[in-house]
Protein backbone atom coordinates (compact mmCIF):
# COMPACT_ATOMS: atom_id res chain seq x y z
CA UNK A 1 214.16 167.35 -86.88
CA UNK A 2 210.55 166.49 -87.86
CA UNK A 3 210.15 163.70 -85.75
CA UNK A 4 212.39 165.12 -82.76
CA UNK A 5 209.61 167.83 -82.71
CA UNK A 6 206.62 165.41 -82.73
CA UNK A 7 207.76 162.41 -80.40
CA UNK A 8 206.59 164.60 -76.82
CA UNK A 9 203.04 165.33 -78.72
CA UNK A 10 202.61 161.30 -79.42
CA UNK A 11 204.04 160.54 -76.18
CA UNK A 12 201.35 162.92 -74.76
CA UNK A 13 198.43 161.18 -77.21
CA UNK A 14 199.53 157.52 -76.47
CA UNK A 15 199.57 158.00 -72.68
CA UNK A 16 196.37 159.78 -72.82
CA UNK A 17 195.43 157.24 -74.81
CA UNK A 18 195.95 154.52 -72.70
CA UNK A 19 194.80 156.00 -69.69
CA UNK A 20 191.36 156.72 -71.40
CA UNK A 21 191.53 152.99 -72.08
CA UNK A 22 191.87 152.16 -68.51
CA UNK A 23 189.51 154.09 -67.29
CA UNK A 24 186.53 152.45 -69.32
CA UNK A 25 187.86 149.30 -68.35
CA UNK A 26 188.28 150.11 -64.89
CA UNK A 27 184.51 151.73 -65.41
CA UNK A 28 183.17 148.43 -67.49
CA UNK A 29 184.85 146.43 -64.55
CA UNK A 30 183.05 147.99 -61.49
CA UNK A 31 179.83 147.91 -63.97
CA UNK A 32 180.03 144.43 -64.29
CA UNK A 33 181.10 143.58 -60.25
CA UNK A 34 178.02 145.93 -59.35
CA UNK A 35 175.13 143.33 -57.92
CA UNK A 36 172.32 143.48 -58.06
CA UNK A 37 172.03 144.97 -61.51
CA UNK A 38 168.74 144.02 -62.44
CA UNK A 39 165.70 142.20 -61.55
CA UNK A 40 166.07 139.13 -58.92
CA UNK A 41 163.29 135.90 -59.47
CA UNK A 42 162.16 134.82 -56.53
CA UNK A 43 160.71 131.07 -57.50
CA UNK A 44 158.04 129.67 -55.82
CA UNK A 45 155.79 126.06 -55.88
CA UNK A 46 153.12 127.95 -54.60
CA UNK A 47 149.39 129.44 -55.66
CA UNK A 48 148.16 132.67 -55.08
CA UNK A 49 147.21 133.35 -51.32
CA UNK A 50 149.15 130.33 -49.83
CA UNK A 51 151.58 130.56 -46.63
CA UNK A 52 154.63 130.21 -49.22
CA UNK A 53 153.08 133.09 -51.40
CA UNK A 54 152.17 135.21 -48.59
CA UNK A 55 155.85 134.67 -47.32
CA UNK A 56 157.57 135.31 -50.19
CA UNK A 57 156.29 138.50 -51.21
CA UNK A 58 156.27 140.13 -47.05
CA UNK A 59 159.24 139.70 -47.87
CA UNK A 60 159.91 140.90 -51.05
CA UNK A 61 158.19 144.54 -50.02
CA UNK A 62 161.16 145.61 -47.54
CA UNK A 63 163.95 143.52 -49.37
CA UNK A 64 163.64 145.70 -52.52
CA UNK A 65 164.44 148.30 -50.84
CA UNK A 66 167.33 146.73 -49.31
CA UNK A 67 168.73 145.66 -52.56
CA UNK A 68 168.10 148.61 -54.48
CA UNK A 69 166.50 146.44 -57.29
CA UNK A 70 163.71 144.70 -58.19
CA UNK A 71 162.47 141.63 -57.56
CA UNK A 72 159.40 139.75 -58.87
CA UNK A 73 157.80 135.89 -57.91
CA UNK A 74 157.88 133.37 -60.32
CA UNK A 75 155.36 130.51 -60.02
CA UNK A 76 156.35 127.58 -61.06
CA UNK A 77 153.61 124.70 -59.20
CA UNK A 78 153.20 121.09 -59.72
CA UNK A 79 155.25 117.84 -58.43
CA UNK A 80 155.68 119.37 -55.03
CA UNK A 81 158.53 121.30 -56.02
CA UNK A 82 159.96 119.73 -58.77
CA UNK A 83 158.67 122.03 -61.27
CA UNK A 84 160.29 124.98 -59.39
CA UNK A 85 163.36 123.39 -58.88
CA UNK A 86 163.64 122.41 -62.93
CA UNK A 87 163.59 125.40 -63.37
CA UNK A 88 166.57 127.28 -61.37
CA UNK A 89 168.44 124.68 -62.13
CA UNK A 90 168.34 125.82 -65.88
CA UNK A 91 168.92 129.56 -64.30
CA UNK A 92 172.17 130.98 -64.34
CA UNK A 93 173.78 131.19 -61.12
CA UNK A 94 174.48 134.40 -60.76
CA UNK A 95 172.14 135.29 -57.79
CA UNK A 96 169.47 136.80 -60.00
CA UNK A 97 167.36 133.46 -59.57
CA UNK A 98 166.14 132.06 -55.76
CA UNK A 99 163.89 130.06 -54.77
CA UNK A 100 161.60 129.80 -51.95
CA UNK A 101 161.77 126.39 -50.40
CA UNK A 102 159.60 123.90 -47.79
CA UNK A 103 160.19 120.79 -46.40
CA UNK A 104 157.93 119.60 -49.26
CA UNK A 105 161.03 120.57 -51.50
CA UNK A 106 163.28 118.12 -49.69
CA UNK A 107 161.18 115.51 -49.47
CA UNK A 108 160.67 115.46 -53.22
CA UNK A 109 164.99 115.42 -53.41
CA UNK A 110 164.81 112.36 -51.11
CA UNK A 111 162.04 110.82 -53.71
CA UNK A 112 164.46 111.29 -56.29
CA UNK A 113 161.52 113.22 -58.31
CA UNK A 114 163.81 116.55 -58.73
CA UNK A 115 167.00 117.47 -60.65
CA UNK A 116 168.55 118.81 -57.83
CA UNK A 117 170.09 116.49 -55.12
CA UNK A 118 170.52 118.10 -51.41
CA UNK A 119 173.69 119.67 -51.67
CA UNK A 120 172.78 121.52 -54.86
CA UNK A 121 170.89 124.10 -52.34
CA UNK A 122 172.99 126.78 -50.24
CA UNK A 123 170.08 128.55 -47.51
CA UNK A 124 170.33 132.24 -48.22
CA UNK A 125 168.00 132.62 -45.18
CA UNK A 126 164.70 131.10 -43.19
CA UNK A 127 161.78 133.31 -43.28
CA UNK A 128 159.02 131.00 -40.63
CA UNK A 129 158.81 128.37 -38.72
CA UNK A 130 155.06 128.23 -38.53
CA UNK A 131 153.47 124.95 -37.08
CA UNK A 132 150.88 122.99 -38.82
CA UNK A 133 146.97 122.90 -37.81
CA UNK A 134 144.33 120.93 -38.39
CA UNK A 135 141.05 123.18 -39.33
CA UNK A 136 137.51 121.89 -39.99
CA UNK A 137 134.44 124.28 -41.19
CA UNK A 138 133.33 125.56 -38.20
CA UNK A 139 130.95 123.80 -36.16
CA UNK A 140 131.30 120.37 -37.89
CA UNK A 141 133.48 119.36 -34.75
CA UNK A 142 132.85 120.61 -31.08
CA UNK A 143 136.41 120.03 -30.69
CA UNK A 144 139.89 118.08 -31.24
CA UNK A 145 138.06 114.82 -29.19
CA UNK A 146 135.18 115.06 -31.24
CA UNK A 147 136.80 114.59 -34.36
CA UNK A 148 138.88 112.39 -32.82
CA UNK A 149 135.91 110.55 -31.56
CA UNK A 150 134.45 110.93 -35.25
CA UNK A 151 137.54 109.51 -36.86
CA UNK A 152 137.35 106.32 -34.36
CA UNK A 153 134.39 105.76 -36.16
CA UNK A 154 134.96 106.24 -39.94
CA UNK A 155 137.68 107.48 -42.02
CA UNK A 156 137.98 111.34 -42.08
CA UNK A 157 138.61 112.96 -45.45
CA UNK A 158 141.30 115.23 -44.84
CA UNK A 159 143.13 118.03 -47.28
CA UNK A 160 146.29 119.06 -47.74
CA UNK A 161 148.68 119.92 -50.69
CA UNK A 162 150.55 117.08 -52.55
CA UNK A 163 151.16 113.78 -52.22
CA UNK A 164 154.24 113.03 -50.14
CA UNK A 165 155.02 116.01 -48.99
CA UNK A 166 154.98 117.63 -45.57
CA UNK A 167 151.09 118.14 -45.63
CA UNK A 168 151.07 114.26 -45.89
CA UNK A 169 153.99 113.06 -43.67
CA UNK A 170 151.88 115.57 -41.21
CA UNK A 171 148.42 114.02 -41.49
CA UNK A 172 149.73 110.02 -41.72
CA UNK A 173 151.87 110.46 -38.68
CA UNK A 174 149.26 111.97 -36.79
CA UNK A 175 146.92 109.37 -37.64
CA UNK A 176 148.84 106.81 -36.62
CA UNK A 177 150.29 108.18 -33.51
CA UNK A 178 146.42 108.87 -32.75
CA UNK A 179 145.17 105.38 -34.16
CA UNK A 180 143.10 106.28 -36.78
CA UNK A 181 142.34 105.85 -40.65
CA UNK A 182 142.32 108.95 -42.56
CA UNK A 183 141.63 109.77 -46.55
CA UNK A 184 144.60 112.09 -47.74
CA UNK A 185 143.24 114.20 -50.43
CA UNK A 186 145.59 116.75 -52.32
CA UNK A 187 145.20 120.24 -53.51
CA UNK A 188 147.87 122.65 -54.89
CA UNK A 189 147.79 124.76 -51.98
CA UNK A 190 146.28 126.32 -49.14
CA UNK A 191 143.67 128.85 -51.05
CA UNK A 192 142.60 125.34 -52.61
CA UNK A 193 142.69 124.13 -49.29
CA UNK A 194 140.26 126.43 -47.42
CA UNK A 195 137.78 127.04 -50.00
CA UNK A 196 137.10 123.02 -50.12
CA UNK A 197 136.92 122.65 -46.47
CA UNK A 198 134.38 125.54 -46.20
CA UNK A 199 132.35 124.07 -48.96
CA UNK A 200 132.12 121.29 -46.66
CA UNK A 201 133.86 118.98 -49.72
CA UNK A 202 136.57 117.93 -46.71
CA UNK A 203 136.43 116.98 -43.29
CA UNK A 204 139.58 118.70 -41.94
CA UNK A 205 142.52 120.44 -43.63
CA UNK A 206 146.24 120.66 -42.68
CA UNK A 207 146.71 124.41 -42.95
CA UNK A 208 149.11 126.93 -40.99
CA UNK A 209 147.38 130.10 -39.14
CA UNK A 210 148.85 132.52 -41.97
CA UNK A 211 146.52 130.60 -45.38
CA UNK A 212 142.95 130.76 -42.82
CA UNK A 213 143.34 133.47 -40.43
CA UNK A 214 141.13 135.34 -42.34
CA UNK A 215 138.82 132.38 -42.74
CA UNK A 216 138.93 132.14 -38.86
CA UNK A 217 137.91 135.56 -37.81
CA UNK A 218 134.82 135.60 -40.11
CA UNK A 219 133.93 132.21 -38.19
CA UNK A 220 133.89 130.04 -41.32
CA UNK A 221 137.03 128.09 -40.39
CA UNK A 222 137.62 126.54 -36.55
CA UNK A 223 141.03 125.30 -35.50
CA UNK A 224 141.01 122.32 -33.52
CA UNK A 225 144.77 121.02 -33.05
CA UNK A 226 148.29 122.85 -33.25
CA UNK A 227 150.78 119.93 -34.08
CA UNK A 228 153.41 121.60 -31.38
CA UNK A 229 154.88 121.35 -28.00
CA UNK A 230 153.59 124.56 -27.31
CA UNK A 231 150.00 126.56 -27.76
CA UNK A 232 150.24 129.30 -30.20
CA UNK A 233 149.86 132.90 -29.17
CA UNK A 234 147.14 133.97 -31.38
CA UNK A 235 145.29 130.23 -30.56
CA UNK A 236 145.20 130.33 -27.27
CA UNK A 237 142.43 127.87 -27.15
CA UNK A 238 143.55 125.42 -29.14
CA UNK A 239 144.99 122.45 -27.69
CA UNK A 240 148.64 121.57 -29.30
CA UNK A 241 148.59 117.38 -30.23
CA UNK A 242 150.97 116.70 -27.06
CA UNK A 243 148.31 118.02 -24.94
CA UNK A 244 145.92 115.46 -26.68
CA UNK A 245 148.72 112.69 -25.63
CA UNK A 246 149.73 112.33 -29.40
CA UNK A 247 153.51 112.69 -30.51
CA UNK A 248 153.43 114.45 -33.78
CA UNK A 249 155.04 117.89 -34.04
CA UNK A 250 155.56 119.55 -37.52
CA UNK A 251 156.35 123.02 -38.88
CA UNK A 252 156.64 124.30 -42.14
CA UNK A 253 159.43 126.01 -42.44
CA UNK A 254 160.11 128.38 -45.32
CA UNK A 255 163.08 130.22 -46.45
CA UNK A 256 165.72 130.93 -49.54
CA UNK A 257 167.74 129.47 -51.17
CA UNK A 258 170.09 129.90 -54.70
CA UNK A 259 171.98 126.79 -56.01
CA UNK A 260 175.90 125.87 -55.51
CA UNK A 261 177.99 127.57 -57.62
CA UNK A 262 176.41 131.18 -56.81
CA UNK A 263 179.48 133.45 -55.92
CA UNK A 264 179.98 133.75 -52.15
CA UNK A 265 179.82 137.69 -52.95
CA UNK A 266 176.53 137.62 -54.24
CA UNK A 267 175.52 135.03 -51.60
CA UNK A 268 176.52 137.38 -48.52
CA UNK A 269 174.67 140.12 -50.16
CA UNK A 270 171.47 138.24 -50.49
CA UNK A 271 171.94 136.82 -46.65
CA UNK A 272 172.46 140.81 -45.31
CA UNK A 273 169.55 141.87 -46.91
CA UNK A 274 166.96 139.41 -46.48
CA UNK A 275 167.96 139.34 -42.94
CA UNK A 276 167.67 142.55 -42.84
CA UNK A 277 164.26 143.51 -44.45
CA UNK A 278 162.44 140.62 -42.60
CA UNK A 279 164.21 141.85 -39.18
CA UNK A 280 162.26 145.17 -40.25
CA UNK A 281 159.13 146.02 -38.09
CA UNK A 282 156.95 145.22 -41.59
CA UNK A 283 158.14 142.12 -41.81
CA UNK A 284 157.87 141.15 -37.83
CA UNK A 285 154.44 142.74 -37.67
CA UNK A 286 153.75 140.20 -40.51
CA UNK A 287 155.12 137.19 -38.51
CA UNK A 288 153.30 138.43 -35.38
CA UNK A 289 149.94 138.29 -37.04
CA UNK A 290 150.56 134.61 -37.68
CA UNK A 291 151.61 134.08 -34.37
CA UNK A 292 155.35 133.72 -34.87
CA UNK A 293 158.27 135.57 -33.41
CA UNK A 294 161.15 137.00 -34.38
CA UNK A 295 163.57 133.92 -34.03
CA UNK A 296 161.67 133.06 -37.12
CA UNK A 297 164.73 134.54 -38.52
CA UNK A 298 168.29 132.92 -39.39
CA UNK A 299 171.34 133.65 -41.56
CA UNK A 300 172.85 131.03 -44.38
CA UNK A 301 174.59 128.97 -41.62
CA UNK A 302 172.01 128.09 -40.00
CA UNK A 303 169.57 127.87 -42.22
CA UNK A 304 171.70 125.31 -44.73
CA UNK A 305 172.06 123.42 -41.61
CA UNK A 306 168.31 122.89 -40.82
CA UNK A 307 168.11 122.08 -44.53
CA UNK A 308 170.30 119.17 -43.96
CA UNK A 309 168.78 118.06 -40.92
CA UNK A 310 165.41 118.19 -42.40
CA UNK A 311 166.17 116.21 -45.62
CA UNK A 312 167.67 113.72 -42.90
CA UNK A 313 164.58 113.76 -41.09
CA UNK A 314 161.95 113.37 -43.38
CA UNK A 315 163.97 110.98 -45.64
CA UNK A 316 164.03 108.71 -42.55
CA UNK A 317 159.79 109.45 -41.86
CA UNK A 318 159.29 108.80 -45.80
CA UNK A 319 160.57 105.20 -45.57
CA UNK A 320 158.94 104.75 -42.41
CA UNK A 321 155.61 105.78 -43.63
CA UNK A 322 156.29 103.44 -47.46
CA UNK A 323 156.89 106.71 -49.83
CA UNK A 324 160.35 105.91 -50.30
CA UNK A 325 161.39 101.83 -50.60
């Protein structure tokens, strides 16, 4: 009789019971698939006030909003990447750790001085393509074929940021598409860069328009060569190396990456909303001040294709020019 009376009321407990159950986990569940969550690193080889830096956090100011989380740059410099790239590889990957890459990146991979090998990085999205420049302190040179005419005659000192990467593939093709003998000096970045060629310490520096425009309004800094097909908006001036009859193009490019292994999930997510912040009109005005354009901008696909194609590239330029035997 008791327990005739009592079995409906522990039916009733148990089910409600077990649904209570399923509801946390359902709750824990759509907790734990909820991403982002927390802060995101964004890694970077970079100092303070360099193209990378100045990248890296344009972009950061639209993409938190994207995101809905926060995000904050972690500077990791030395061994032109290698430091950075020690340490997301010791990250979990769980898209709360990316990295901002440059060719310089890849070219330290194809030196076999990082961790990572090539297809350890998966392009979340490219955020320039900005050509190099060579700069002088203004009015050391009248123009590119006086310091050409200058280097014919003695070996320029020239800056740029560590050895064997893009800053020095740059410089040692030029000088020997142009026939000359240069000094490669390095400095960790382009703030580094600047403040040695104003002091007059350098002859010329290997800089992009986004670390000296500044620098070049006030007059302190003149550009005398864009190493591109094509004159720059902003330059209009300044003569690109083809014009000069010399065959020696280079960007940097910078963009994002995480490491294989990051969910696809999380991966898409990044891609829609870095894509999406730096398609904002903050982040173009940004690019148009340096004199690039919107195309700047590309997706995972083709962004982890150009990173292929560049490791390729400069793998093949590194053995030409002895860094890699």
């Amino acid at each position: 009789m008791t327990d005739s009376i009592f079995t409906p009321r522990r039916a009733f407990l148990a089910c409600a019971t077990a649904t209570l159950a399923l509801g946390l986990a359902a709750g824990a569940a759509q907790a734990a698939d909820k991403y982002p969550s927390k802060t995101i690193e964004v890694v970077t080889h970079a100092g303070a006030g360099g193209g990378t830096d100045v990248t890296t956090r344009m972009m950061m100011m639209r993409a938190r909003r994207e995101l809905k989380t926060d995000m904050t740059v972690v500077s990791k410099r030395g061994g032109g990447g290698a430091v950075a790239m020690n340490y997301i590889n010791g990250k979990k990957r769980d898209g709360y750790t990316i990295m901002t890459i440059t060719p310089s990146h890849l070219f330290t991979i194809a030196m076999g001085k990082s961790v990572l090998k090539i297809d350890d990085l998966v392009g979340i999205a490219r955020a320039t393509d900005d050509p190099q420049l060579l700069m002088a302190k203004a009015g050391k040179f009248k123009d590119a074929k006086a310091m050409l005419a200058e280097a014919a005659k003695r070996k320029l000192k020239v800056a740029g940021t560590h050895v064997g990467g893009i800053d020095q593939v740059t410089v040692a093709t030029f000088a020997n598409k142009a026939g000359i003998k240069i000094n490669y000096i390095p400095y960790e970045g382009g703030g580094h860069i600047v403040t040695n060629l104003i002091g007059g310490d350098v002859d010329i520096g290997v800089l992009n328009l986004s670390e000296a425009e500044s620098q070049i309004k006030a007059g302190e800094i003149q550009p005398l060569v864009v190493l591109a097909k094509k004159r720059m908006g902003p330059l209009p001036n300044v003569p690109t190396s083809v014009e000069l009859g010399i065959d020696a193009t280079f960007s940097t490019v910078r963009g994002f990456v995480t490491l294989k292994g990051t969910p696809a999930a999380e991966l898409k997510t990044l891609e829609t909303k870095l894509v999406k912040a730096m398609n904002h009109s903050y982040y173009q005005g940004y690019l148009n001040t340096v004199g690039l354009g919107p195309d700047s901008i590309v997706g995972s696909a083709d962004w982890s294709a150009q990173i292929k194609q560049l490791y390729a590239d400069g793998e093949k330029s590194l053995k030409e020019l002895g860094f890699i035997k």
